[in-house]
Each structure stands twice: as C-alpha cells, then as structure tokens.
PDB file of N, CA and C in Angstrom:
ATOM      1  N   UNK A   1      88.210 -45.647  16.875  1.00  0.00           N
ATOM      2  CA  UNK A   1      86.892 -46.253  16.737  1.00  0.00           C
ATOM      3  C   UNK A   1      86.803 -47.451  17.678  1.00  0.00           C
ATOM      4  N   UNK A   2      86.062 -47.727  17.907  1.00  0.00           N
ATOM      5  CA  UNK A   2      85.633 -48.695  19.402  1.00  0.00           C
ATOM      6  C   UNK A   2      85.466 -49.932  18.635  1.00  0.00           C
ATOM      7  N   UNK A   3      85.718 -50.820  19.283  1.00  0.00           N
ATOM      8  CA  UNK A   3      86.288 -52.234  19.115  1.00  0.00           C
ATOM      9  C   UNK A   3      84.330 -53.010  18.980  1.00  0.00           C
ATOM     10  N   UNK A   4      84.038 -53.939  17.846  1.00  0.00           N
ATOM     11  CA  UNK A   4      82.507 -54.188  17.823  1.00  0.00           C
ATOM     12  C   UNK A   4      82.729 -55.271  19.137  1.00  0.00           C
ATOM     13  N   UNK A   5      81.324 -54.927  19.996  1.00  0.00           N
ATOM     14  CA  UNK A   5      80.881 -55.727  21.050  1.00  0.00           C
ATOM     15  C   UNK A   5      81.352 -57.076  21.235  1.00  0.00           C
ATOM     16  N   UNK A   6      80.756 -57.588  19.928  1.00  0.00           N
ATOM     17  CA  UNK A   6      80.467 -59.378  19.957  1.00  0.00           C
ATOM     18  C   UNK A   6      82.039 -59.869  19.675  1.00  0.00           C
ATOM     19  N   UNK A   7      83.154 -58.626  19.645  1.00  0.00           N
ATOM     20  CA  UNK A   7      84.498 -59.387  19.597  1.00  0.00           C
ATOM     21  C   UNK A   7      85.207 -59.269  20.780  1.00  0.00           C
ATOM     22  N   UNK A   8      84.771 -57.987  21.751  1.00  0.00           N
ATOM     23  CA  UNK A   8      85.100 -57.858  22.873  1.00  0.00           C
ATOM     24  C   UNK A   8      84.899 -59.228  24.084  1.00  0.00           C
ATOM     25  N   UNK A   9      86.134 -58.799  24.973  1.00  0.00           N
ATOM     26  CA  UNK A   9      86.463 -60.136  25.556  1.00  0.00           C
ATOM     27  C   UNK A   9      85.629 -60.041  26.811  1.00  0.00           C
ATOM     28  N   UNK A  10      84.950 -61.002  27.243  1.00  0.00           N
ATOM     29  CA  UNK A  10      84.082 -60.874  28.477  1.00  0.00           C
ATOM     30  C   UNK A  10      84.170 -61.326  29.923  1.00  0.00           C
ATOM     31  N   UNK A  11      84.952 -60.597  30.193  1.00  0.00           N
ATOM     32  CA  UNK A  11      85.314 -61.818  31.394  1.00  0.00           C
ATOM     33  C   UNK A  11      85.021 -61.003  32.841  1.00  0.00           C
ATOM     34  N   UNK A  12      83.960 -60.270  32.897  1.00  0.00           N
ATOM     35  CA  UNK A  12      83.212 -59.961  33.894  1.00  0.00           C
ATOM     36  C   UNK A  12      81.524 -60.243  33.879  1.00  0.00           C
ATOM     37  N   UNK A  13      80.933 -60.206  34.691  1.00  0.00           N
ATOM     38  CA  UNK A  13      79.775 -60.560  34.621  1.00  0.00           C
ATOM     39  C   UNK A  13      78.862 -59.150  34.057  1.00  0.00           C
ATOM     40  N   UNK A  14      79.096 -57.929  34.308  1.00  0.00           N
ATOM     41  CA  UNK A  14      78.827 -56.800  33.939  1.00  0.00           C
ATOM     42  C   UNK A  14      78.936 -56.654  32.324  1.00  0.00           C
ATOM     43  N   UNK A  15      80.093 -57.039  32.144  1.00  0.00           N
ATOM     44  CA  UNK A  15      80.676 -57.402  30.542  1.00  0.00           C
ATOM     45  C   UNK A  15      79.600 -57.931  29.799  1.00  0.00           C
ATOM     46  N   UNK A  16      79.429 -59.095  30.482  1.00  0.00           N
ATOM     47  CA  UNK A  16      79.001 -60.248  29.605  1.00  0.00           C
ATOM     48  C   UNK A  16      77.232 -59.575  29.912  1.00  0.00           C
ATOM     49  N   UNK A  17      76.715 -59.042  30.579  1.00  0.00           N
ATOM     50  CA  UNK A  17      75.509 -58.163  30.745  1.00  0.00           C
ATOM     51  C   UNK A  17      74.975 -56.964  29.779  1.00  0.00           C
ATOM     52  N   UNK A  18      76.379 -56.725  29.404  1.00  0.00           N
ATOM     53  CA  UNK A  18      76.337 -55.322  28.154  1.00  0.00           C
ATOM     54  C   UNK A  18      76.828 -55.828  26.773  1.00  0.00           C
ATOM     55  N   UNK A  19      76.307 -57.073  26.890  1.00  0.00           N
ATOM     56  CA  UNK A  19      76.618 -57.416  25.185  1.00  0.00           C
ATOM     57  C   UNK A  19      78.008 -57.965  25.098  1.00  0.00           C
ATOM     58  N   UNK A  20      79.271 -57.776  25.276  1.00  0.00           N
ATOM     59  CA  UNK A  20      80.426 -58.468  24.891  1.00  0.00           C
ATOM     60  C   UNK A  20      81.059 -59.393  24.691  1.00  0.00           C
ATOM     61  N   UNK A  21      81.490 -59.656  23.735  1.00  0.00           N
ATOM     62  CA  UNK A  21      81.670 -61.426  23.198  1.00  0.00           C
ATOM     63  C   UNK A  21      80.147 -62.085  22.628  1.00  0.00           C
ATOM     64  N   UNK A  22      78.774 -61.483  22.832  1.00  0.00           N
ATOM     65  CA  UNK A  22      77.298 -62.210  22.490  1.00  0.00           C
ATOM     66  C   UNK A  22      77.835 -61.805  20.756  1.00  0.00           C
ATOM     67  N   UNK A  23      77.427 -63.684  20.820  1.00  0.00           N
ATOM     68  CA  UNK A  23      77.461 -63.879  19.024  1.00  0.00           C
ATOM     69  C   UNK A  23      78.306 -63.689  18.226  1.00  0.00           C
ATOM     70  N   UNK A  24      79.368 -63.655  19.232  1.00  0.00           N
ATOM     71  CA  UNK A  24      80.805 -64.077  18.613  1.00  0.00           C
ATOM     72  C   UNK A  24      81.269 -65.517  17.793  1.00  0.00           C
ATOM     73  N   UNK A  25      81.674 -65.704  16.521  1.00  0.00           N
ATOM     74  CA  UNK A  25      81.706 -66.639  15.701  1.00  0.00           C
ATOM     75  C   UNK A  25      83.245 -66.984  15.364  1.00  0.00           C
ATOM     76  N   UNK A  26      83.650 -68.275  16.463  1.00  0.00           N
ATOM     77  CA  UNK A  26      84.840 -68.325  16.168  1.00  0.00           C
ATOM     78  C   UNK A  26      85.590 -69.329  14.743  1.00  0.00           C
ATOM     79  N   UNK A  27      86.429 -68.863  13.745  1.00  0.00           N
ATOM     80  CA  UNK A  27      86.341 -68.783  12.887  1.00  0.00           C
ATOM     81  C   UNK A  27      87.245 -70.371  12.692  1.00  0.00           C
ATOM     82  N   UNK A  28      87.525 -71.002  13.780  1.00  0.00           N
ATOM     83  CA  UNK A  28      88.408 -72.462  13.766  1.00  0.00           C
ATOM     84  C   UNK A  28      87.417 -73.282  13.761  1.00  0.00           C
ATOM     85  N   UNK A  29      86.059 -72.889  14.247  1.00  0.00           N
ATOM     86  CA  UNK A  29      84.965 -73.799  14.422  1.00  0.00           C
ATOM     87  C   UNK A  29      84.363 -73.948  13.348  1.00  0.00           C
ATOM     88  N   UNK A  30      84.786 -73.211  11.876  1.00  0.00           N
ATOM     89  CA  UNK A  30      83.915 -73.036  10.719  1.00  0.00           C
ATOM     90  C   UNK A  30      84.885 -74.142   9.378  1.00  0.00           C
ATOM     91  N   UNK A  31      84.066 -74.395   8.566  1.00  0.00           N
ATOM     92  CA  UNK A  31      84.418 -74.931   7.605  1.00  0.00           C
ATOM     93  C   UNK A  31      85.376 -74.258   6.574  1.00  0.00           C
ATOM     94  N   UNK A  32      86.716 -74.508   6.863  1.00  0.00           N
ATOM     95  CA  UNK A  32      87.850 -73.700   6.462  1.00  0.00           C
ATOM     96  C   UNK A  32      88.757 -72.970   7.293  1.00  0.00           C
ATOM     97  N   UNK A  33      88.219 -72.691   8.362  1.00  0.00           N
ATOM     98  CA  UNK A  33      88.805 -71.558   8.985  1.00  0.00           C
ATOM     99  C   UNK A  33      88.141 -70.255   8.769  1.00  0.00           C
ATOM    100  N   UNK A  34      86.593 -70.421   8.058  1.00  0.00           N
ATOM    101  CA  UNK A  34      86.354 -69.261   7.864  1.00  0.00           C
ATOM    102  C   UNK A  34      84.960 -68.735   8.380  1.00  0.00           C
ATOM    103  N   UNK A  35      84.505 -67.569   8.432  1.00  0.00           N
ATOM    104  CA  UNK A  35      83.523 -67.249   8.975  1.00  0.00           C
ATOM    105  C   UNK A  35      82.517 -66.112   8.591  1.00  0.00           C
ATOM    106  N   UNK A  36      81.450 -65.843   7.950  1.00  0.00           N
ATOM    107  CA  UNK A  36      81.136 -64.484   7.962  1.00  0.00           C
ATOM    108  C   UNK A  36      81.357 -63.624   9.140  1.00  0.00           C
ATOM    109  N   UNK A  37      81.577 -63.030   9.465  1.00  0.00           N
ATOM    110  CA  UNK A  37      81.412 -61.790  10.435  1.00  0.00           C
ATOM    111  C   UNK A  37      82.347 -60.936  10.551  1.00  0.00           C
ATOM    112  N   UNK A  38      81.439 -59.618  10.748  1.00  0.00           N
ATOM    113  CA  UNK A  38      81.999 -58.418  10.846  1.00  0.00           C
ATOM    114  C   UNK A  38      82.988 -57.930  11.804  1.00  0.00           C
ATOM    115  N   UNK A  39      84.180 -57.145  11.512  1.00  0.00           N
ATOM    116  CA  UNK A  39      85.580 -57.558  12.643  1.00  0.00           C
ATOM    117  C   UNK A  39      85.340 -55.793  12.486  1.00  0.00           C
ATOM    118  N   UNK A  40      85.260 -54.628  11.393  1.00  0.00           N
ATOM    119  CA  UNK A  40      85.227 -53.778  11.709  1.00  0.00           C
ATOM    120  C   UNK A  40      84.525 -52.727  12.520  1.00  0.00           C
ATOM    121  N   UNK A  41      85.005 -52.088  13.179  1.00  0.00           N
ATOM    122  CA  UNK A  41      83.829 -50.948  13.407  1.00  0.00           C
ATOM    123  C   UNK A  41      82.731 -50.368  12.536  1.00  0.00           C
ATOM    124  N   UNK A  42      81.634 -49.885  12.929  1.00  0.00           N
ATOM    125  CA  UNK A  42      80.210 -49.838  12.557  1.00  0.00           C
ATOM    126  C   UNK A  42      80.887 -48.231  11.325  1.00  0.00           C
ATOM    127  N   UNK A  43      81.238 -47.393  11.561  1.00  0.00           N
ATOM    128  CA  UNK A  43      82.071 -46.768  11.090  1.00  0.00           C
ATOM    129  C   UNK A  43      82.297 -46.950   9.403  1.00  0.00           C
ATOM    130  N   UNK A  44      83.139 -47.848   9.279  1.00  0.00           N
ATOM    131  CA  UNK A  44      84.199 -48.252   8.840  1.00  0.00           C
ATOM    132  C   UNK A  44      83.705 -49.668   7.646  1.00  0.00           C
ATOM    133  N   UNK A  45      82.508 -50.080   8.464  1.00  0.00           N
ATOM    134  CA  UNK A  45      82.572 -51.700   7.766  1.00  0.00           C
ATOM    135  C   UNK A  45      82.036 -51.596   6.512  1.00  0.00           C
ATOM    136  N   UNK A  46      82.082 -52.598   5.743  1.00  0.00           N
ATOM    137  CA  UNK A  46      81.910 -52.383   4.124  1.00  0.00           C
ATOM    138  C   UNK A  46      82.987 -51.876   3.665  1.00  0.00           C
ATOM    139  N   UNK A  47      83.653 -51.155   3.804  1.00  0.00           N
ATOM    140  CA  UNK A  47      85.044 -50.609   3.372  1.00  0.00           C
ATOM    141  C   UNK A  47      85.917 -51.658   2.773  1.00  0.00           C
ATOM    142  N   UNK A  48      86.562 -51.309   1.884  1.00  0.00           N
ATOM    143  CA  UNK A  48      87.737 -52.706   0.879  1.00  0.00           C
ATOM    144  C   UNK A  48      88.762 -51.435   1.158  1.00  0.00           C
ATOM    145  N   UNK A  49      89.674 -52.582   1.997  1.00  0.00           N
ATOM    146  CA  UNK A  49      91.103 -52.366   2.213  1.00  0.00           C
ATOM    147  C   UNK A  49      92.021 -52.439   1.253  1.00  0.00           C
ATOM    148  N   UNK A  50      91.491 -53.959   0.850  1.00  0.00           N
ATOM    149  CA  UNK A  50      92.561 -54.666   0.002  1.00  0.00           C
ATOM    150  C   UNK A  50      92.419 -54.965  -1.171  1.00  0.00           C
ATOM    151  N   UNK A  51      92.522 -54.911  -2.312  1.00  0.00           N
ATOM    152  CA  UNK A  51      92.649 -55.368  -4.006  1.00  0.00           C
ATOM    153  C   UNK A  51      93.889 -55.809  -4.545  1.00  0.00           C
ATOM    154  N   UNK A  52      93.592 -57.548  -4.036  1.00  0.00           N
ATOM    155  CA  UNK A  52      94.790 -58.514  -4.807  1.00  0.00           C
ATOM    156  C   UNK A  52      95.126 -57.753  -6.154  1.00  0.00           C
ATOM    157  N   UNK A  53      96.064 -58.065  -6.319  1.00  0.00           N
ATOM    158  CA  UNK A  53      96.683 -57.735  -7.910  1.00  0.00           C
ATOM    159  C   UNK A  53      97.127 -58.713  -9.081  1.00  0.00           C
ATOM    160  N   UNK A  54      97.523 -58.549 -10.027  1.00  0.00           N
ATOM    161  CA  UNK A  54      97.729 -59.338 -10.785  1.00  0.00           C
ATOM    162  C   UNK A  54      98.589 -59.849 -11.207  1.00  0.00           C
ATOM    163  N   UNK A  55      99.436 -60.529  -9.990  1.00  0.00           N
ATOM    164  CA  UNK A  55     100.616 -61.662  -9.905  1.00  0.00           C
ATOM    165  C   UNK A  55     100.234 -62.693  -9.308  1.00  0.00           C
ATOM    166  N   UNK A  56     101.406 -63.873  -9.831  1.00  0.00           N
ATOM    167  CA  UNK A  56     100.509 -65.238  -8.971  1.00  0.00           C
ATOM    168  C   UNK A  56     100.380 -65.778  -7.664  1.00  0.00           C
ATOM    169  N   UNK A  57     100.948 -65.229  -6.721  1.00  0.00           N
ATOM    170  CA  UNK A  57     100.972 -64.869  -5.523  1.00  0.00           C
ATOM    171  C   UNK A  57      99.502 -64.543  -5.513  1.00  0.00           C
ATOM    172  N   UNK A  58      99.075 -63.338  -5.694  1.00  0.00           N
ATOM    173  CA  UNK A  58      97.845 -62.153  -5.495  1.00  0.00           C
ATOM    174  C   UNK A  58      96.415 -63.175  -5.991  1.00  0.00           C
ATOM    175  N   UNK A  59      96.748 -63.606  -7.068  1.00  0.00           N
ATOM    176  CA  UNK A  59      95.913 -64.394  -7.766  1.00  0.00           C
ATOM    177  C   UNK A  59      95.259 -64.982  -7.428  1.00  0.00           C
ATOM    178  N   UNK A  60      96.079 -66.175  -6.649  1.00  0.00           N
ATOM    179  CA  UNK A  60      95.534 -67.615  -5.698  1.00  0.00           C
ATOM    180  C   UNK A  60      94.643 -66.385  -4.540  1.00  0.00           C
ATOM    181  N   UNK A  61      95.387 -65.644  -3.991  1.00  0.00           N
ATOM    182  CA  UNK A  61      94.641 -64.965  -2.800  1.00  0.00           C
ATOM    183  C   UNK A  61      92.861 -64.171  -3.339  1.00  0.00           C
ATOM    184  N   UNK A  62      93.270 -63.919  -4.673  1.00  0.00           N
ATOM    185  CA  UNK A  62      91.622 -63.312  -5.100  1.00  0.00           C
ATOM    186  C   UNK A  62      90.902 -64.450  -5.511  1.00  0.00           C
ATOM    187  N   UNK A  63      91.444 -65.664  -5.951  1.00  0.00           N
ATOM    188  CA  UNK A  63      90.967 -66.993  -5.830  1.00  0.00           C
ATOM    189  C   UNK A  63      90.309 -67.687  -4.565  1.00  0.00           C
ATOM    190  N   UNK A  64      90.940 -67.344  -3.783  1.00  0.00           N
ATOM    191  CA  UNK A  64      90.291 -67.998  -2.260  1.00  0.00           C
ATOM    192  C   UNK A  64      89.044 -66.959  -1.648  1.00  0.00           C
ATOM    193  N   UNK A  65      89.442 -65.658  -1.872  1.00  0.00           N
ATOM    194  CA  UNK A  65      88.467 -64.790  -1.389  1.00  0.00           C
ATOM    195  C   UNK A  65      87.201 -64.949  -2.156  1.00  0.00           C
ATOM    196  N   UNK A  66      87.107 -65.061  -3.611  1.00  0.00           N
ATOM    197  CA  UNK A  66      85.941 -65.531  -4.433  1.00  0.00           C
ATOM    198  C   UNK A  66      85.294 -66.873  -4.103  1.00  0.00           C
ATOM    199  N   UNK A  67      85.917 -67.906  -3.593  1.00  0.00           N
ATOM    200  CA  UNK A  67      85.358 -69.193  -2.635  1.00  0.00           C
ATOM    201  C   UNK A  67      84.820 -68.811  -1.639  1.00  0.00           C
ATOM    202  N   UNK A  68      84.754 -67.957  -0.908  1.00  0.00           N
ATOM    203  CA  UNK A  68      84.702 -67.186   0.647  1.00  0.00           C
ATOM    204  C   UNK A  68      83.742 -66.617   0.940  1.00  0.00           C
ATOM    205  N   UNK A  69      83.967 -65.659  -0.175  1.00  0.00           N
ATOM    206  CA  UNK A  69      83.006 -64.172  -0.334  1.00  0.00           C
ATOM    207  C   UNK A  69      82.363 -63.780  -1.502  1.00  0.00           C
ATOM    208  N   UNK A  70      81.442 -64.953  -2.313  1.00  0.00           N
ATOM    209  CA  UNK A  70      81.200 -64.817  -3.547  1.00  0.00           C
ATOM    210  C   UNK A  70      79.886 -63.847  -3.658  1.00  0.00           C
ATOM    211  N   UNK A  71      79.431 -63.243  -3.018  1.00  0.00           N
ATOM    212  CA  UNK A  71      79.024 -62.072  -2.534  1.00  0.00           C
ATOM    213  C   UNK A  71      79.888 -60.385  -3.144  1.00  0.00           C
ATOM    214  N   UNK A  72      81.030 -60.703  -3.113  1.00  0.00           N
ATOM    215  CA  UNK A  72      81.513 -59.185  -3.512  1.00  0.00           C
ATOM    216  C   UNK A  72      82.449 -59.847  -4.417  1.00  0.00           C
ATOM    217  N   UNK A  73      82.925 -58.920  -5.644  1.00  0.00           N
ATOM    218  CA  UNK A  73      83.715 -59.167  -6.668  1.00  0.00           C
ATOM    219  C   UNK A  73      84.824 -58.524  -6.571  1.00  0.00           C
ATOM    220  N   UNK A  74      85.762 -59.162  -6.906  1.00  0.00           N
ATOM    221  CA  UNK A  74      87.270 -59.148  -6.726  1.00  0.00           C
ATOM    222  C   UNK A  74      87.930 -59.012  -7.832  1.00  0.00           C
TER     223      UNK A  74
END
C-alpha cells in the first residue's frame, strides 16, 4: 500500500508540485509530542492494531491513549 502523500518526503520541486509532505504535522511541534494525523494508508486507516491489556505496564499505555484520543475507547 502506498505511503499517504502529506508524509512523503519532498525534496524535488515536481514532488513538492504533486502534493508530498503538503500538511504534514510534525508531531515535536505539538503539545506532548502528539498530533492528530493519519500515518496509515487510505486502505487501511481506522483500523485498531493494538488493544492494551490488562497489566500495569498496558494500563498506563491505555491511560495515555485516552488523554490523546478521547475520541475512540480503549
């Protein structure tokens, strides 16, 4: 599956003409380190990879994602 545009690296002028890297949101510049945006393919996105579990390790991690992403339930 093809890599989304706005993460692709642009370092031609042609590149940067066909969309690549436009509206890219880098995620050091955000409050936390964090960022909405979409990293998967169009494909693919919405998809849950991952479901912390229920150790305390996992915990803190479904803890931070609910600060993050209080949008989807964990």
């Amino acid at each position: 599956m093809p890599v989304p545009l706005h993460l692709r690296n642009a370092p031609t002028k042609l590149m940067k003409q066909l969309g690549y890297g436009k509206n890219y949101k880098y995620a050091h510049s955000f409050s936390g380190n964090f960022v909405e945006q979409e990293f998967m393919p169009e494909d693919i996105s919405g998809r849950k990879f991952y479901e912390p579990q229920n150790n305390p390790a996992e915990l803190k991690v479904r803890e931070t994602l609910k600060i993050h992403w209080i949008k989807y339930e964990y």
